[in-house]
N, C-alpha and C. Protein backbone atom coordinates (compact mmCIF):
# COMPACT_ATOMS: atom_id res chain seq x y z
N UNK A 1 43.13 13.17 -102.65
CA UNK A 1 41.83 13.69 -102.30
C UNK A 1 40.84 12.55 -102.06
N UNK A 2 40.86 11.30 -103.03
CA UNK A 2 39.90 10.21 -102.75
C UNK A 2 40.30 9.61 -101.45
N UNK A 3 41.36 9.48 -101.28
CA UNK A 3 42.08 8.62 -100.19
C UNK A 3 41.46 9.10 -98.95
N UNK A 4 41.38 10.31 -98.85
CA UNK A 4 41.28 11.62 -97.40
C UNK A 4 39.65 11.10 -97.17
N UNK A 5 39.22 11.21 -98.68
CA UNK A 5 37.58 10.85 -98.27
C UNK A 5 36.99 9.55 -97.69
N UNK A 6 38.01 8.82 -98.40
CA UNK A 6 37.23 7.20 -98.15
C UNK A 6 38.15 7.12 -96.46
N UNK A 7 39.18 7.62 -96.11
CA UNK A 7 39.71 7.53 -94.82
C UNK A 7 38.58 8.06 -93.91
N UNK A 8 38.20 9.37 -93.74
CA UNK A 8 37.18 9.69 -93.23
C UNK A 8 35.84 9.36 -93.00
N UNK A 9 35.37 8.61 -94.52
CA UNK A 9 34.27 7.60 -94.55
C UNK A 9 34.42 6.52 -93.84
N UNK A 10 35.52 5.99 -93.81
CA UNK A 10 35.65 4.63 -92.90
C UNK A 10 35.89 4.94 -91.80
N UNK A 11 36.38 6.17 -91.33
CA UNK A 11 36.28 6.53 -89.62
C UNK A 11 35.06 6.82 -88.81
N UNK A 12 33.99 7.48 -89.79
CA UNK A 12 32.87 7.92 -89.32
C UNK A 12 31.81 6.67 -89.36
N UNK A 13 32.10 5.84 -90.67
CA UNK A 13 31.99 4.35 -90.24
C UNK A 13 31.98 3.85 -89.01
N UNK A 14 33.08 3.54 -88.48
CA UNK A 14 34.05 2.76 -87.71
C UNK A 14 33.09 3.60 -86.44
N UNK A 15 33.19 4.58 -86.25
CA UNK A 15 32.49 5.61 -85.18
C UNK A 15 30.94 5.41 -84.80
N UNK A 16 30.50 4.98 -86.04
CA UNK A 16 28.82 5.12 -86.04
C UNK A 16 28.59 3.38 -85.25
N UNK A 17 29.74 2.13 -85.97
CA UNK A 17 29.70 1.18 -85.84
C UNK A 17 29.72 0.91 -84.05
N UNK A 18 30.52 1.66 -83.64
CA UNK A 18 31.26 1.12 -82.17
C UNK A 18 30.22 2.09 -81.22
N UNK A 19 29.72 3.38 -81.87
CA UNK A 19 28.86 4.11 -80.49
C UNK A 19 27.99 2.94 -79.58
N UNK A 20 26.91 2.73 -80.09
CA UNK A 20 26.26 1.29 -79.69
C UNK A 20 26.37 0.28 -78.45
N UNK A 21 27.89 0.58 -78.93
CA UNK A 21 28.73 -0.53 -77.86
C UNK A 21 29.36 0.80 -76.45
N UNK A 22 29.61 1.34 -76.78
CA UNK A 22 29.79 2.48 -75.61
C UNK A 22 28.54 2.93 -74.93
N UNK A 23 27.03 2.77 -75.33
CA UNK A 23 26.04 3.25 -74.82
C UNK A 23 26.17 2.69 -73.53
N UNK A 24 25.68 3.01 -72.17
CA UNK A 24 25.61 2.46 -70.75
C UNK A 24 24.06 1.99 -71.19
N UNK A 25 23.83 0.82 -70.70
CA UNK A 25 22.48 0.71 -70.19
C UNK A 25 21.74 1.27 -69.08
N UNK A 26 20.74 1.42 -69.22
CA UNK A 26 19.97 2.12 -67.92
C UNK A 26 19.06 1.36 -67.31
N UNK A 27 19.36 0.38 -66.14
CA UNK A 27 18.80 -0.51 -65.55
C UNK A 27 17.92 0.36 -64.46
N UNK A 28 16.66 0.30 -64.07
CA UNK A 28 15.92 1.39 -62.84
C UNK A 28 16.45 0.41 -61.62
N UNK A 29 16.94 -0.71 -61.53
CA UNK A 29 17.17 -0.93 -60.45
C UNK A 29 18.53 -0.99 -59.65
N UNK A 30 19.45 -0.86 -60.71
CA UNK A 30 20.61 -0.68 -60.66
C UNK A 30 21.00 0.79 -60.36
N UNK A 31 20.21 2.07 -61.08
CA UNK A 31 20.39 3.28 -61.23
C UNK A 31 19.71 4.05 -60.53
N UNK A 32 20.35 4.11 -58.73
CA UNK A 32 19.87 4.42 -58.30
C UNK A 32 20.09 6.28 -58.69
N UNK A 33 19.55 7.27 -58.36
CA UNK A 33 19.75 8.91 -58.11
C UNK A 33 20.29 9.01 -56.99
N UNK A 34 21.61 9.83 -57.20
CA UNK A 34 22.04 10.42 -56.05
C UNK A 34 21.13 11.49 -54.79
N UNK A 35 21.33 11.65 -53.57
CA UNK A 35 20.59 12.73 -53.19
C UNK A 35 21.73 13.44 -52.93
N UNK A 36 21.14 14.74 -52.54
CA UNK A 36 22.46 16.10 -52.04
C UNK A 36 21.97 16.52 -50.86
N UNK A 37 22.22 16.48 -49.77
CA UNK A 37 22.23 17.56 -48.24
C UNK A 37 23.14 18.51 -48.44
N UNK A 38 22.34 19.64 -48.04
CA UNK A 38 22.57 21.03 -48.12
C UNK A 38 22.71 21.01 -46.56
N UNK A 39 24.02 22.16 -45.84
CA UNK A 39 23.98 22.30 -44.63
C UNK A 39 23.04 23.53 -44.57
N UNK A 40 22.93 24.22 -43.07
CA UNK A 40 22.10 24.92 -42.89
C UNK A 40 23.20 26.55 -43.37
N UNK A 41 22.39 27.32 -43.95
CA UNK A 41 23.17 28.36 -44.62
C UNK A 41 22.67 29.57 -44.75
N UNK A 42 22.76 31.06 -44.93
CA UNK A 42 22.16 31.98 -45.23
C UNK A 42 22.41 33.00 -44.06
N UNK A 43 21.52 33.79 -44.11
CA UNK A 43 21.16 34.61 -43.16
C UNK A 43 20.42 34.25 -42.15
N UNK A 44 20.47 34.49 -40.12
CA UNK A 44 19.66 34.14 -39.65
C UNK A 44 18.80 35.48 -39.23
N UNK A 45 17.40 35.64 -39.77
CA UNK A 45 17.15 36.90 -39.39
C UNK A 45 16.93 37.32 -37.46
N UNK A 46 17.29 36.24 -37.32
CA UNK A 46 16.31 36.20 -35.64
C UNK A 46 18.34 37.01 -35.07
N UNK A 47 19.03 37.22 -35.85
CA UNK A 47 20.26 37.69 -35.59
C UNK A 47 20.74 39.19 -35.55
N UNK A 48 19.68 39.13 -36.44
CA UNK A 48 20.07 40.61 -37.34
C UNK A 48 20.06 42.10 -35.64
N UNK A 49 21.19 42.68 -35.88
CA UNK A 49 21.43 43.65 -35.05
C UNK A 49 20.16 44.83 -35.81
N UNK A 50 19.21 45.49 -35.44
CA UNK A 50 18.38 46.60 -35.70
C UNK A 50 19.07 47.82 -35.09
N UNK A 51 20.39 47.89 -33.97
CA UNK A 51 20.66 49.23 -34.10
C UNK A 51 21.93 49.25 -34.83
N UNK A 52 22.20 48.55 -35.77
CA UNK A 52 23.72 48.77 -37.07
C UNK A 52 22.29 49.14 -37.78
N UNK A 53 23.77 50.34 -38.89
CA UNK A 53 22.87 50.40 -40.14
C UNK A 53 23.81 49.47 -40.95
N UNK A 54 22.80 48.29 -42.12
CA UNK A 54 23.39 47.79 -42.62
C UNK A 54 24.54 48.55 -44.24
N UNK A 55 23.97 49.30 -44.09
CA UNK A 55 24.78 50.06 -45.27
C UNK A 55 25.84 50.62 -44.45
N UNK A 56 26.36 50.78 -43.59
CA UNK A 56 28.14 51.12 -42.58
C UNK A 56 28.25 50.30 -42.54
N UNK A 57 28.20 49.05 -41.96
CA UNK A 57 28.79 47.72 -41.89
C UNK A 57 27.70 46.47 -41.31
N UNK A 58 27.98 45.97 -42.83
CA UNK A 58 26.91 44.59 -42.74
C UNK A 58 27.08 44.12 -42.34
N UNK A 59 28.42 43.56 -42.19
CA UNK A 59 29.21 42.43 -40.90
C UNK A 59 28.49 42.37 -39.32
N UNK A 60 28.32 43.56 -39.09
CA UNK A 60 28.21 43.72 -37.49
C UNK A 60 26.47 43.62 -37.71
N UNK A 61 26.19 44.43 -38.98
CA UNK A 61 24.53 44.02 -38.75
C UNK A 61 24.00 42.55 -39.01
N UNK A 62 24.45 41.61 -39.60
CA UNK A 62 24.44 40.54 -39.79
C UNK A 62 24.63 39.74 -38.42
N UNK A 63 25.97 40.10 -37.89
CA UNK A 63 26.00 39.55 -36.84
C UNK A 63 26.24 39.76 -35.36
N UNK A 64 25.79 40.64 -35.36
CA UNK A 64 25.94 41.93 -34.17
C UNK A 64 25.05 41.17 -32.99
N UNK A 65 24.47 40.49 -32.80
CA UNK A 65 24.05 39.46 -31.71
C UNK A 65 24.53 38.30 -31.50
C-alpha cells in the first residue's frame, strides 16, 4: 500500500516536473493565425423556380432555372 503511494507520488512528481518543458512558447511573431476561405455556398435565391411548389419537390424548386 505505501509502495503504490509513494509510486504515484513520484509519478505525479515526475509529471508536474516535466509539464513546463512540454509547454510551446507563444512567440506573436512566429504565431501567425491561420485564415479559412469558404467557397461560395447555399441557396441562390435569384434561382428559385416560383411556379414549383417547394413542398412536392424542392429539388426542382431550388433549381428549376
Amino acid at each position: 500500500m505505501i509502495k503504490s503511494i509513494l509510486a504515484i507520488g513520484g509519478s505525479a512528481l515526475a509529471l508536474a516536473l516535466a509539464t513546463p518543458a512540454l509547454a510551446q512558447e507563444a512567440d506573436s511573431a512566429d504565431a501567425a493565425m491561420p485564415t479559412m476561405s469558404f467557397g461560395t455556398w447555399g441557396v441562390d435565391p435569384a434561382a428559385l423556380d416560383p411556379a414549383m411548389d417547394p413542398g412536392d419537390d424542392f429539388f426542382a424548386y431550388v433549381n428549376g432555372k
